[in-house]
Protein backbone atom coordinates (compact mmCIF):
# COMPACT_ATOMS: atom_id res chain seq x y z
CA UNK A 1 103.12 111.63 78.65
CA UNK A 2 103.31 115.36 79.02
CA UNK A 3 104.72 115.46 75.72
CA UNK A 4 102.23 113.50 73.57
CA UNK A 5 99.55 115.51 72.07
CA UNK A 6 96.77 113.76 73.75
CA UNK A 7 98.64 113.07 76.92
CA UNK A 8 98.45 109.23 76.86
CA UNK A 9 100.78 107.42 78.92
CA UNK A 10 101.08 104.48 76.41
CA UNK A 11 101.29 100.93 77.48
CA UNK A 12 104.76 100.42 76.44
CA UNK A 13 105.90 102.95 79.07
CA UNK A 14 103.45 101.73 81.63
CA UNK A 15 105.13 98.11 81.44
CA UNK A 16 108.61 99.71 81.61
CA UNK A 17 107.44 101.20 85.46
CA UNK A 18 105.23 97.82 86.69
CA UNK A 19 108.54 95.77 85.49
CA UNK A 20 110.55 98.06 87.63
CA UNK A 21 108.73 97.65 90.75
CA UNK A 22 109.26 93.72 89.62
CA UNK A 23 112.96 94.60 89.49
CA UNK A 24 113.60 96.58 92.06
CA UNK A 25 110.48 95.61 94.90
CA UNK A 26 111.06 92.14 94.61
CA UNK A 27 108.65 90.15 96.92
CA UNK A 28 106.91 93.62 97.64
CA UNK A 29 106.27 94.32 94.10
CA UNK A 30 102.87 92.34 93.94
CA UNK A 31 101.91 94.09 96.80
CA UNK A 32 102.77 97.61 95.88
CA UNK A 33 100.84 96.92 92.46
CA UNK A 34 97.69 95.89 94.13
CA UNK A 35 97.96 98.93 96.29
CA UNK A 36 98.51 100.88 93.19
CA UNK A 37 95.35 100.09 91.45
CA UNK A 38 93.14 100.58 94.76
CA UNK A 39 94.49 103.81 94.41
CA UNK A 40 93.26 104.54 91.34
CA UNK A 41 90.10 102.94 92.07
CA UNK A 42 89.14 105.38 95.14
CA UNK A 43 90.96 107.77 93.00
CA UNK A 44 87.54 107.67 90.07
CA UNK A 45 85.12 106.20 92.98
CA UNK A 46 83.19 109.50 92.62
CA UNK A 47 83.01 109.09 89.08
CA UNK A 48 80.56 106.17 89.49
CA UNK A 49 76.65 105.98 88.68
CA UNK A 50 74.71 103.33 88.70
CA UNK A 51 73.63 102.68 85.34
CA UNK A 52 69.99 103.05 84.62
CA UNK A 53 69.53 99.21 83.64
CA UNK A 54 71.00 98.46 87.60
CA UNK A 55 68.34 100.85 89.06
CA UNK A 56 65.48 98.77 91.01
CA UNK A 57 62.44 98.88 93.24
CA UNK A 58 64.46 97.32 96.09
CA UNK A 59 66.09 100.17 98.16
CA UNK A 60 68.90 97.42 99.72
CA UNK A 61 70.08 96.03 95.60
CA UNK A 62 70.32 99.99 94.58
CA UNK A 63 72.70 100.49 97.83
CA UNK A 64 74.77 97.97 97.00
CA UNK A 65 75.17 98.82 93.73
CA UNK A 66 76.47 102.29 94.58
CA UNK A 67 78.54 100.86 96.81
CA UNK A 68 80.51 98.15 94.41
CA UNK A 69 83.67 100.19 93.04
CA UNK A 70 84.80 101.15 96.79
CA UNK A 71 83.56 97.65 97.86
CA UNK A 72 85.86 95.72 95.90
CA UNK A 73 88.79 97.79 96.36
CA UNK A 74 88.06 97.34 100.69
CA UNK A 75 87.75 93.65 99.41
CA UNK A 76 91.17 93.79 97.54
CA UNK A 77 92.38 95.39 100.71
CA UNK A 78 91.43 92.63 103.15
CA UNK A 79 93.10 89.68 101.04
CA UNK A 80 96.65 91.69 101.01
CA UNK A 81 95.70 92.46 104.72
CA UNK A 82 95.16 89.29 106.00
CA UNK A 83 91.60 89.76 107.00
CA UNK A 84 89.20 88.40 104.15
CA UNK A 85 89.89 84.79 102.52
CA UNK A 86 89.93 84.53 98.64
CA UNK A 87 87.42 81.88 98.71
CA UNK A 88 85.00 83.95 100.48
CA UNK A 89 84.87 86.14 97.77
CA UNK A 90 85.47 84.44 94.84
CA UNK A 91 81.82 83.51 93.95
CA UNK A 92 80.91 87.26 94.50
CA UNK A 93 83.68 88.36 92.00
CA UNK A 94 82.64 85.79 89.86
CA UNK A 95 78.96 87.30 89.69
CA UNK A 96 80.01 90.46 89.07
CA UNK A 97 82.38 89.42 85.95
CA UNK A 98 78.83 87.88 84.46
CA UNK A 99 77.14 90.88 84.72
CA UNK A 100 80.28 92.72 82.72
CA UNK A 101 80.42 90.81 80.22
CA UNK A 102 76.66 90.25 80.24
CA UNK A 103 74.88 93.75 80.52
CA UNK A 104 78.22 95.89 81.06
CA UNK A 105 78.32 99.63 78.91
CA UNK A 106 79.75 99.25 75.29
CA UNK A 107 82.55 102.34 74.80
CA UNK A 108 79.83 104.41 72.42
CA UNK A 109 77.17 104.48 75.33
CA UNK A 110 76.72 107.59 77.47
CA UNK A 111 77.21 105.25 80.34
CA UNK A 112 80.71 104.19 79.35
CA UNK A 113 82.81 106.26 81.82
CA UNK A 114 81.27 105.55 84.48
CA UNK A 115 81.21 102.15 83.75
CA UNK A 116 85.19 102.05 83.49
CA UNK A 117 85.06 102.57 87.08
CA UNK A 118 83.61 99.24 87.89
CA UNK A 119 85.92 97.54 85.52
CA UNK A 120 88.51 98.85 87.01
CA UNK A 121 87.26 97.58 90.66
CA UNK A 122 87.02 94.38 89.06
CA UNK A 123 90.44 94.44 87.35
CA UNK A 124 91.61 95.23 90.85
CA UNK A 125 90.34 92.52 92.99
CA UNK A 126 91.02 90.06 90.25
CA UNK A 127 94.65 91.08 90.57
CA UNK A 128 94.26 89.88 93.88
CA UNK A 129 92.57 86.39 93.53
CA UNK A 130 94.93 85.40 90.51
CA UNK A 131 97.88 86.53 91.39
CA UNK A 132 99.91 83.95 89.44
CA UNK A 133 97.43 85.17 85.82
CA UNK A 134 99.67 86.20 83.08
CA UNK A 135 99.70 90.13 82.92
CA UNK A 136 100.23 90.93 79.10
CA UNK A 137 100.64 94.35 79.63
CA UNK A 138 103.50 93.53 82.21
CA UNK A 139 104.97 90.55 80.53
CA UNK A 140 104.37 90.60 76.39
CA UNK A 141 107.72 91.49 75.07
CA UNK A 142 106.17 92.32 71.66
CA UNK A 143 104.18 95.45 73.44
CA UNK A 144 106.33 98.39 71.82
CA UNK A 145 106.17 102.51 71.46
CA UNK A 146 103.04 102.48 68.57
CA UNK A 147 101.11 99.99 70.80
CA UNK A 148 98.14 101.92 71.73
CA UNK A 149 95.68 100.91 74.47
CA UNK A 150 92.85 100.53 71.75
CA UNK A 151 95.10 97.24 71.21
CA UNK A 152 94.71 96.42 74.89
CA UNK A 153 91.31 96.63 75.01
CA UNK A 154 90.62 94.70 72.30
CA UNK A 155 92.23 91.84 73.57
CA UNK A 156 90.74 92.23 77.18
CA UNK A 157 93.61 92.36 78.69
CA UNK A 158 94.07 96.69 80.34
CA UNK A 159 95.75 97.04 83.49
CA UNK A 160 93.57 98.68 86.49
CA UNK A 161 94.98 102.53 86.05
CA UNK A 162 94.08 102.59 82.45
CA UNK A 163 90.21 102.01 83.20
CA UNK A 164 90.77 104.73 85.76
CA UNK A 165 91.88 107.20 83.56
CA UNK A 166 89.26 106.49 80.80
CA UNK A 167 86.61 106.95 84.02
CA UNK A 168 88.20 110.48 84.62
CA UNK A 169 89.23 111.76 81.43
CA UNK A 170 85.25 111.43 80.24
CA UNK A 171 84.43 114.10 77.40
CA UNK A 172 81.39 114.66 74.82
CA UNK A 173 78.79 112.37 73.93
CA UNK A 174 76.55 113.10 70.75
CA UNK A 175 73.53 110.74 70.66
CA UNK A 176 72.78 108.87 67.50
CA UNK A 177 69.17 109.68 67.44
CA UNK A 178 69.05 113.53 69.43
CA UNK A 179 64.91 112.74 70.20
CA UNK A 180 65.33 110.09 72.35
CA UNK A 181 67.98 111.55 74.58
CA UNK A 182 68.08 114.48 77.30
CA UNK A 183 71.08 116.07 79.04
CA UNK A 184 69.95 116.21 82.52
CA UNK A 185 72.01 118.74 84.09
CA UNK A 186 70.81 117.63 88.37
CA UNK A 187 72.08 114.10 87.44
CA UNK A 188 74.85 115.69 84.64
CA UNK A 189 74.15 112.31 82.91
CA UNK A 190 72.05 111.53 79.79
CA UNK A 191 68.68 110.05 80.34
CA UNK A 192 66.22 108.20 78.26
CA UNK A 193 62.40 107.14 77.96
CA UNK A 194 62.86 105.01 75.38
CA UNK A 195 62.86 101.32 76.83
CA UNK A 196 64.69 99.56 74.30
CA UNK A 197 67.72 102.05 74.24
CA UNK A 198 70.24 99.29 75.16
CA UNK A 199 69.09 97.01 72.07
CA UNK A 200 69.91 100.18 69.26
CA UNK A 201 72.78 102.74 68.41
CA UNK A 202 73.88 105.13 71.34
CA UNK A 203 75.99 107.69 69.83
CA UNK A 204 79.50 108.93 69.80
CA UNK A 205 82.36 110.18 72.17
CA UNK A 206 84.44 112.92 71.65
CA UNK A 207 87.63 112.15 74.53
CA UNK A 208 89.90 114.69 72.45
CA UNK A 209 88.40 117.83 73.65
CA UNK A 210 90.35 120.59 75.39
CA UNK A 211 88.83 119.43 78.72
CA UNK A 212 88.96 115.56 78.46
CA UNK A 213 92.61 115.80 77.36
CA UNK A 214 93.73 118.04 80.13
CA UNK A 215 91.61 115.71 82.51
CA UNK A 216 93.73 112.60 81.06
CA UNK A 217 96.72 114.76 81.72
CA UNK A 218 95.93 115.54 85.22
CA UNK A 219 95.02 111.89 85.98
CA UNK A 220 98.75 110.42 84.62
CA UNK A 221 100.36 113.06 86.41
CA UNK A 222 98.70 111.94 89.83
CA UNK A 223 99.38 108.63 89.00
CA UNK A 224 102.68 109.04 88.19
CA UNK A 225 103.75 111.44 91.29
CA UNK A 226 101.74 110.77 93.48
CA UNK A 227 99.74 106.99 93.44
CA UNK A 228 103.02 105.12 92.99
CA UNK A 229 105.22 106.73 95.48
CA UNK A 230 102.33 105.94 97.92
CA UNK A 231 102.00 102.83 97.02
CA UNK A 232 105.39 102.00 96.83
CA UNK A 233 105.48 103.60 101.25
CA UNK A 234 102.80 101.55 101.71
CA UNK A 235 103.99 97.93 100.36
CA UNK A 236 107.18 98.69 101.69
């Protein structure tokens, strides 16, 4: 990671460390993954905005919404815990997953960081409800050195720290059409009048800039030192 010129920790690595907890955790490692990705949820929590298309009159729906990354990881928490049942989440989880794949934030939207931090609560607290789901990352054998996590996301299938680190690692976003869009610096967000925004072209993301790629470094290196070895104390 620290030597790659963008500091990604590629998938093919990240499978060699979740098949060692496998190896070497045995009955714990399930748990000590789970705990893993809560970690990296709470770890981009702050990160996350409601989008402006979530944004309502009703004081009690805007709440919750600002509440949902943090939410599902407490959710996550309970099942390994003891204290929740999966059933009496399930339909909740379920609702949520609509409104991804319904209204979620394509990857050239200004919106798209923050957004990786509620896929990544999701990806977490599915981990939890299907815990017998096959795991490509963890289990395809074709996954190699020049797979790249463009690949992964392509075929829906990223694990939990990789939306993570695209919700920290951020960087510059150029909008399409410059008249529609203002940088307001008290929300440090783009905003927009225009109405039908989500319908047309949002721009483009720079994530190689000096900043965003010693942001990505910073995240793998927590991840790597410091997430799993708590995780691993934890499950253990």
């Amino acid at each position: 990671m620290q030597a790659h010129p963008k500091h990604l920790l590629l998938p093919f690595y990240r499978r060699a460390i979740y098949r060692g907890i496998d190896r070497v955790a045995n009955q714990k490692a399930r748990e000590i993954k789970v705990l893993l990705s809560i970690l990296a949820v709470e770890h981009v929590s702050s990160h996350w905005n409601i989008p402006l298309f979530m944004v309502t009159d009703d004081e009690d729906d805007y709440e919750y919404w600002l509440h949902i990354p943090n939410h599902l990881a407490e959710m996550a928490k309970g099942i390994i815990n003891g204290t929740i049942e999966s059933n009496e989440i399930r339909e909740e989880v379920e609702q949520l997953t609509e409104v991804d794949d319904l209204t979620g934030q394509i990857d050239d939207s200004p919106y798209y960081h923050e957004w990786c931090v509620f896929k990544a609560a999701l990806s977490c607290v599915w981990e939890v409800l299907n815990p017998d789901s096959r795991k490509p990352l963890e289990t395809d054998d074709s996954i190699n050195v020049t797979t790249t996590d463009e690949n992964l996301k392509r075929y829906h299938c990223p694990d939990t720290a990789l939306w993570a680190c695209l919700a920290y690692t951020d960087g510059t976003w150029t909008p399409t059409d410059p008249e529609k869009w203002t940088y307001d610096k008290q929300q440090n967000r783009w905003m927009t009048q225009d109405e039908g925004w989500y319908f047309e072209d949002y721009g483009v993301w720079n994530r190689n800039t000096e900043q965003a790629i010693a942001r990505r470094k910073a995240f793998w290196e927590w991840w790597l030192l410091q997430a799993i070895n708590k995780a691993w104390h934890q499950g253990r």
